[in-house]
C-alpha atoms as a PDB file:
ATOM      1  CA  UNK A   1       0.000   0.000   0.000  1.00  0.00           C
ATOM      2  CA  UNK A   2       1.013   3.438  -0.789  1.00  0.00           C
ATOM      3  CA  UNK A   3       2.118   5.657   2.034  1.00  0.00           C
ATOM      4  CA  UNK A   4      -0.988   8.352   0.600  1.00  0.00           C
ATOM      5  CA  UNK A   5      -3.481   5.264   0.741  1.00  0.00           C
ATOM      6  CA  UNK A   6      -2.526   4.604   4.360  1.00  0.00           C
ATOM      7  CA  UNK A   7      -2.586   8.245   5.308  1.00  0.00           C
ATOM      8  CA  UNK A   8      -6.092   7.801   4.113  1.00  0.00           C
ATOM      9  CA  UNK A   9      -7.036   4.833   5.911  1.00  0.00           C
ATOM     10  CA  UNK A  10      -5.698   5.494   8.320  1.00  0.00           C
ATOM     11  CA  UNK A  11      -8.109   8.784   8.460  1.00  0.00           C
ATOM     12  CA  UNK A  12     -11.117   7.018   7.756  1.00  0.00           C
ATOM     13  CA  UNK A  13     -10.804   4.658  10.815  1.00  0.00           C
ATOM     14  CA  UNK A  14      -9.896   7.697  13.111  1.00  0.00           C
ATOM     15  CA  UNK A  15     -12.892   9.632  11.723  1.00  0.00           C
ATOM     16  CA  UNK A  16     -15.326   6.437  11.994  1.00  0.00           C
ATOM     17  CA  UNK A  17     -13.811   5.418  15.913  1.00  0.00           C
ATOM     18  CA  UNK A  18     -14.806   9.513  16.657  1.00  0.00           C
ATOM     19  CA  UNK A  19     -17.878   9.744  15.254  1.00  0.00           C
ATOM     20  CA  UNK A  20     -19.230   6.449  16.572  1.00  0.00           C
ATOM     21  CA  UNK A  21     -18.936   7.891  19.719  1.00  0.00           C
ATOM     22  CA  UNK A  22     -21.008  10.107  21.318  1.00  0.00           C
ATOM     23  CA  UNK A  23     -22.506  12.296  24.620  1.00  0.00           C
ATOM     24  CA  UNK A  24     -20.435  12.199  27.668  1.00  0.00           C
ATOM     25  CA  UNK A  25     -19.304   8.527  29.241  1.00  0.00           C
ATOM     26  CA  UNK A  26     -20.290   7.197  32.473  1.00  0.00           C
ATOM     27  CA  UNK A  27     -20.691   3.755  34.137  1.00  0.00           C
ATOM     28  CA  UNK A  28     -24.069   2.133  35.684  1.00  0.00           C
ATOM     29  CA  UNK A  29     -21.822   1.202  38.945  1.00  0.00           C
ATOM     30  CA  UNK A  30     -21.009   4.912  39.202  1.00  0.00           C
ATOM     31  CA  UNK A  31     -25.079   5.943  38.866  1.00  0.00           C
ATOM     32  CA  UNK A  32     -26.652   3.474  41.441  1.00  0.00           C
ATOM     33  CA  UNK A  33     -24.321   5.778  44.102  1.00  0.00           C
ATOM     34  CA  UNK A  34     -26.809   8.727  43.365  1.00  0.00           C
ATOM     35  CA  UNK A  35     -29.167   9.274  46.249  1.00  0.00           C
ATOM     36  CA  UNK A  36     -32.322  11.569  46.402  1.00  0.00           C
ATOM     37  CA  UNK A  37     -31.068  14.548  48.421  1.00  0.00           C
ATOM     38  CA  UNK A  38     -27.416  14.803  47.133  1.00  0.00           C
ATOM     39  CA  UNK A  39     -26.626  18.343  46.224  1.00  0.00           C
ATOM     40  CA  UNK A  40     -25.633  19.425  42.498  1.00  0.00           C
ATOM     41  CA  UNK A  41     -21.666  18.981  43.593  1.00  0.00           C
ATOM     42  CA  UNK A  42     -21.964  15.593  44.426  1.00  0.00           C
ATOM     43  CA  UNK A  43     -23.992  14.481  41.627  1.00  0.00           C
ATOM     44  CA  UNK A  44     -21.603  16.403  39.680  1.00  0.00           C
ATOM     45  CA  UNK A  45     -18.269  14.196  41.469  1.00  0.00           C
ATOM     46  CA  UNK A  46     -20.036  10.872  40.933  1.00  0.00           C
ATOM     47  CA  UNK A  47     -21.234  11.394  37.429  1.00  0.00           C
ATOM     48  CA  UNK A  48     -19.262  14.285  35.900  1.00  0.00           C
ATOM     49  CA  UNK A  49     -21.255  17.017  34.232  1.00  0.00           C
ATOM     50  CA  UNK A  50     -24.250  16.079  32.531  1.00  0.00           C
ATOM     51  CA  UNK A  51     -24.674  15.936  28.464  1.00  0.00           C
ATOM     52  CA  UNK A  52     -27.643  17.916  28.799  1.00  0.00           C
ATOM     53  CA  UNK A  53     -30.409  20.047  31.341  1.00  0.00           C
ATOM     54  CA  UNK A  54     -33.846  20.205  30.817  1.00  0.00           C
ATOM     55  CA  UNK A  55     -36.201  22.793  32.882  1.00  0.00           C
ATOM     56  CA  UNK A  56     -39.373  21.748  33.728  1.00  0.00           C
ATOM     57  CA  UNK A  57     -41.707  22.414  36.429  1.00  0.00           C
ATOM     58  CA  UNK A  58     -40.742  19.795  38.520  1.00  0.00           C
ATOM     59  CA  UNK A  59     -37.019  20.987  38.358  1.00  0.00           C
ATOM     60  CA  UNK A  60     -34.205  20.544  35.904  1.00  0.00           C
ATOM     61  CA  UNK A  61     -33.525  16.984  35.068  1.00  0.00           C
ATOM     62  CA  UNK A  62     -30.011  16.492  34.042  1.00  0.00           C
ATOM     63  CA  UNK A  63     -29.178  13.763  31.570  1.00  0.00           C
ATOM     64  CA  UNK A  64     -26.037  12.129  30.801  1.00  0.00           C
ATOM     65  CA  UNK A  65     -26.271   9.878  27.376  1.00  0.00           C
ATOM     66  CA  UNK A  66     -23.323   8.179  25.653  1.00  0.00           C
ATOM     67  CA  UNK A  67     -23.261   6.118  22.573  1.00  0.00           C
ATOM     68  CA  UNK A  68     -20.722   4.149  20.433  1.00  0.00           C
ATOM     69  CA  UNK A  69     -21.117   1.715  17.741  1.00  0.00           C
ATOM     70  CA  UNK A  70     -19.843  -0.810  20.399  1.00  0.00           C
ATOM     71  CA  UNK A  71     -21.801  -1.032  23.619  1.00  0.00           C
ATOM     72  CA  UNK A  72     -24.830   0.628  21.825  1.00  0.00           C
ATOM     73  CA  UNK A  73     -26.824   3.755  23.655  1.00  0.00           C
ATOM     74  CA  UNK A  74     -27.062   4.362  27.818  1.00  0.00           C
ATOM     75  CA  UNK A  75     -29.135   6.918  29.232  1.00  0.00           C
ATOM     76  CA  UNK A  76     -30.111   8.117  32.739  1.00  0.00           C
ATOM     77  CA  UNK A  77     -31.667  11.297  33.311  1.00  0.00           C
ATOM     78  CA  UNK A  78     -32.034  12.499  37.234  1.00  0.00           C
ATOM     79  CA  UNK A  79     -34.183  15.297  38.298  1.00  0.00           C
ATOM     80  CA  UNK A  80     -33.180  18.468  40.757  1.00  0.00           C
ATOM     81  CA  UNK A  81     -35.174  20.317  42.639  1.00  0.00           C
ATOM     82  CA  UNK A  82     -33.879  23.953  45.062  1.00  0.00           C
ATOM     83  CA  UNK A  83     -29.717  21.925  44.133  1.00  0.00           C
ATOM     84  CA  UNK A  84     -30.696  18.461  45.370  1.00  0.00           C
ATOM     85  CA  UNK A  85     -31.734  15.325  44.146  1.00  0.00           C
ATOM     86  CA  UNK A  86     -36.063  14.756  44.050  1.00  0.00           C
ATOM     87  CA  UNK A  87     -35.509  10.837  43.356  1.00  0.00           C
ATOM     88  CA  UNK A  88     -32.657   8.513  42.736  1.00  0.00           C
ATOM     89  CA  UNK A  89     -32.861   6.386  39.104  1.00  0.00           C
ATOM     90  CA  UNK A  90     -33.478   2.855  39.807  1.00  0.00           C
ATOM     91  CA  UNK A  91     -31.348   0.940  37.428  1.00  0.00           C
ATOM     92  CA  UNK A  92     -31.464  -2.842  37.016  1.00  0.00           C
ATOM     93  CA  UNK A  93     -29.130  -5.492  37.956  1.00  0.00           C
ATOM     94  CA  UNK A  94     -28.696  -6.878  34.272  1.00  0.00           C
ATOM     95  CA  UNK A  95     -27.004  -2.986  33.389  1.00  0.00           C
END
């Protein structure tokens, strides 16, 4: 192979591994720690900063989402009310 064609494969793979990830990581183990009445901080030290905040009238929910073309899509979304937690997620066993 010519050293041009494996620049560009080289490329494509990097720009395929990049794209087919998405959102901001985080583990299962590292949600079922979240507790109803943690504050923002904590939430924030267990889970890192959320992918994206909703407002709502029942508070902002804050949602962390990742995807890649390997372990498929995870979601959790937890909802805050006056800086603290209203209700931890409940996440099965089999996650």
């Amino acid at each position: 192979m010519s050293p041009h064609k494996a620049r560009v494969a080289a490329a494509i793979i990097i720009t395929t591994v990049l794209v087919a990830c998405a959102g901001t990581p985080f583990e299962w183990n590292s949600a079922r720690q979240l507790r109803a009445g943690m504050t923002e901080a904590e939430v924030t030290e267990i889970m890192g900063p959320p992918y994206l905040v909703k407002s709502d009238p029942a508070g902002l929910t804050w949602v962390w989402s990742y995807a890649n073309s390997f372990s498929g899509v995870r979601t959790l979304s937890v909802t805050l009310k006056d800086g603290k937690v209203v209700k931890a997620p409940e996440i099965p066993r089999s996650f």
